[in-house]
Protein backbone atom coordinates (compact mmCIF):
# COMPACT_ATOMS: atom_id res chain seq x y z
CA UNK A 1 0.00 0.00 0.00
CA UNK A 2 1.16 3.49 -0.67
CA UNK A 3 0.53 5.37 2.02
CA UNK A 4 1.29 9.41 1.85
CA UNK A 5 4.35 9.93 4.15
CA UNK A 6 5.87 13.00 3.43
CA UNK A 7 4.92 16.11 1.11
CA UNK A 8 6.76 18.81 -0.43
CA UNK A 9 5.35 23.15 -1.28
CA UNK A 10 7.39 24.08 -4.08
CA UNK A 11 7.85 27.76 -3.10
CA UNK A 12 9.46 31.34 -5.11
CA UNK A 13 10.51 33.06 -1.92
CA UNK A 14 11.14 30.37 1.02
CA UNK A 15 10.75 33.12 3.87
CA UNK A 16 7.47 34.34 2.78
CA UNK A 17 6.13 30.75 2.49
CA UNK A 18 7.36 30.10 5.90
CA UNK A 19 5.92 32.65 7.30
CA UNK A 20 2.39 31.97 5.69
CA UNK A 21 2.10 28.51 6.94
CA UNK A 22 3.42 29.52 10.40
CA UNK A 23 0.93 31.94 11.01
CA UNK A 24 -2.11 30.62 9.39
CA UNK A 25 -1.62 26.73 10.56
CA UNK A 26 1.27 27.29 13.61
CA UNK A 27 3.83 25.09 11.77
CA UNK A 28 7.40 25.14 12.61
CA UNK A 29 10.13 24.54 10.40
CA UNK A 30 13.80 23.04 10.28
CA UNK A 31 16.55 23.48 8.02
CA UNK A 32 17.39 20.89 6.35
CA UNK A 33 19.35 22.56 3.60
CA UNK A 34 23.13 20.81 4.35
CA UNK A 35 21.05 18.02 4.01
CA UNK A 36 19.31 18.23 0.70
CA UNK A 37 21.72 20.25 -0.84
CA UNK A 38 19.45 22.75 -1.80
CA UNK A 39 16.86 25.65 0.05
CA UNK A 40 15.04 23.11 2.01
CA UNK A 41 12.77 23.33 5.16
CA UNK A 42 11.14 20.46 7.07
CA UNK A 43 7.73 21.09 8.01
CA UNK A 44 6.38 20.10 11.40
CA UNK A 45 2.62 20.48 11.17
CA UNK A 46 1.28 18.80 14.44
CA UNK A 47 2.52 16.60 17.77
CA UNK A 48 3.45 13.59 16.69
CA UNK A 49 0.41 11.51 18.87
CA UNK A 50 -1.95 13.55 16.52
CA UNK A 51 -3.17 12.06 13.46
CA UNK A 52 -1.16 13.98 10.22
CA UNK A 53 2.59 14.32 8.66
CA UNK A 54 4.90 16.34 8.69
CA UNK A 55 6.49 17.60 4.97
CA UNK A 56 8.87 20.53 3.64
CA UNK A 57 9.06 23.75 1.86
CA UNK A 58 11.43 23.55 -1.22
CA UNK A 59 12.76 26.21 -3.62
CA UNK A 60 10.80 25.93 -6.98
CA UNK A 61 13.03 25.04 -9.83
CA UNK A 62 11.07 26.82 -12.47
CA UNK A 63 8.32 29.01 -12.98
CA UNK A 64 5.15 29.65 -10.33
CA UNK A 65 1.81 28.67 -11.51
CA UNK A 66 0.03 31.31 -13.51
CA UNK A 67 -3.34 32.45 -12.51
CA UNK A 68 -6.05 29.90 -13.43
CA UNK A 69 -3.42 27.00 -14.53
CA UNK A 70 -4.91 23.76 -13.76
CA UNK A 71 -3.34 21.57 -10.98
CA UNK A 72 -0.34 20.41 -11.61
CA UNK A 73 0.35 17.57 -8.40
CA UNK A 74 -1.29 16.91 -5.44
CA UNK A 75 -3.37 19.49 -3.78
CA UNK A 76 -3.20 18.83 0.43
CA UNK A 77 -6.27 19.49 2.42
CA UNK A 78 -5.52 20.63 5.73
CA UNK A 79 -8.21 20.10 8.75
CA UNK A 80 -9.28 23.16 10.87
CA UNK A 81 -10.99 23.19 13.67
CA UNK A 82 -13.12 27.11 13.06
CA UNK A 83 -13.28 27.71 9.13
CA UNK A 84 -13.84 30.79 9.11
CA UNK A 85 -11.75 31.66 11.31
CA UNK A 86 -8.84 30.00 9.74
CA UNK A 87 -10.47 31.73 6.13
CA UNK A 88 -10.00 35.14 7.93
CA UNK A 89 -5.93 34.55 8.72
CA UNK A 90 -5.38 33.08 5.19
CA UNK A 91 -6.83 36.08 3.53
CA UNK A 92 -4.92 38.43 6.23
CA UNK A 93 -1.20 36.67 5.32
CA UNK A 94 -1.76 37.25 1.70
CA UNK A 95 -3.26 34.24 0.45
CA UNK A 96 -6.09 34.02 -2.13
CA UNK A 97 -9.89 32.50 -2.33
CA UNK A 98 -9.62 30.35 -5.09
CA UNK A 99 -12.87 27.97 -4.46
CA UNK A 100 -15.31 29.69 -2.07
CA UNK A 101 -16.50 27.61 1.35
CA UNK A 102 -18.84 25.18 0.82
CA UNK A 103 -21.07 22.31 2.08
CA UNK A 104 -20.42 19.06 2.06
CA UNK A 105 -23.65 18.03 2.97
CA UNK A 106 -23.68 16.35 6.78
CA UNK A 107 -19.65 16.28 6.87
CA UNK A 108 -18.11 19.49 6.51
CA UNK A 109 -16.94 22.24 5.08
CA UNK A 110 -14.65 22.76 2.39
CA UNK A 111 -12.67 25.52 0.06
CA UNK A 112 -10.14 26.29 -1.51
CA UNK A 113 -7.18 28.96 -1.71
CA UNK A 114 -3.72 30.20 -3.20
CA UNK A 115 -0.60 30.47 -0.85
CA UNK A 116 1.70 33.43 -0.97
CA UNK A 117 3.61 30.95 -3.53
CA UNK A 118 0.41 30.60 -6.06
CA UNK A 119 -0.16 27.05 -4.65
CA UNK A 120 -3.62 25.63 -4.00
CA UNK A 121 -4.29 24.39 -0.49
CA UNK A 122 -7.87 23.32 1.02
CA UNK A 123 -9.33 23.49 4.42
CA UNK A 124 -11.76 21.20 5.87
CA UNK A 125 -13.83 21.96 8.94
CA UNK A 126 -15.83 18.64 9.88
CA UNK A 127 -19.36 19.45 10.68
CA UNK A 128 -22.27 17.31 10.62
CA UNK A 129 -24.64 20.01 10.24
CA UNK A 130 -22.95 21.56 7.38
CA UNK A 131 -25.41 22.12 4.38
């Protein structure tokens, strides 16, 4: 089975990104850079009891997605516990509604946005009531 262990953003400007995903989701980073040779930051996203990975920011090797390019990879969904909330510190750190919030009747709530780096992320709020 191939389970997802590990991701990778591909990022323009590695400081920005880090900042972006430090203050909207509270991840920490390492530098790993002696490591992989190359602008590279590991990405600790949770405590390790709680259910998730961890990944990595990465300098992009070539150009950033234009505006309304269709996905190119994997797009990661990340869970939130207050949607809006989390929609409000997105849009405050620069990032981008690219799918608008909506219900996934009797599970959650979903959307859709661009990082600081032009990549798509989601957010997921589960909620049973959600219509």
């Amino acid at each position: 089975m191939g389970r997802v262990v590990h991701f990778e953003i591909h990022v323009e400007d590695m400081e920005r990104a880090k900042k972006f995903y430090g203050e909207v989701f509270g991840w920490s980073f390492e530098d790993w850079s002696d490591y992989a040779g190359m602008p590279y930051f590991g990405a600790v996203t949770g405590d390790e009891g709680q259910l998730g990975i961890n990944g990595a920011l990465i300098k992009r090797q070539g150009p950033s997605p234009e505006p309304n390019q269709s996905v190119n990879g994997f797009v990661c969904t990340l869970g939130v516990d207050d949607y809006d909330a989390t929609e409000k510190i997105i849009l405050e750190n620069d990032g981008v509604v690219a799918l608008p919030k909506y219900a996934l009747p009797g599970m959650a709530w979903q959307g859709y946005y661009l990082d600081t780096e032009g990549n798509i992320i989601g957010i997921h709020q589960a909620d049973e009531n959600a219509k």
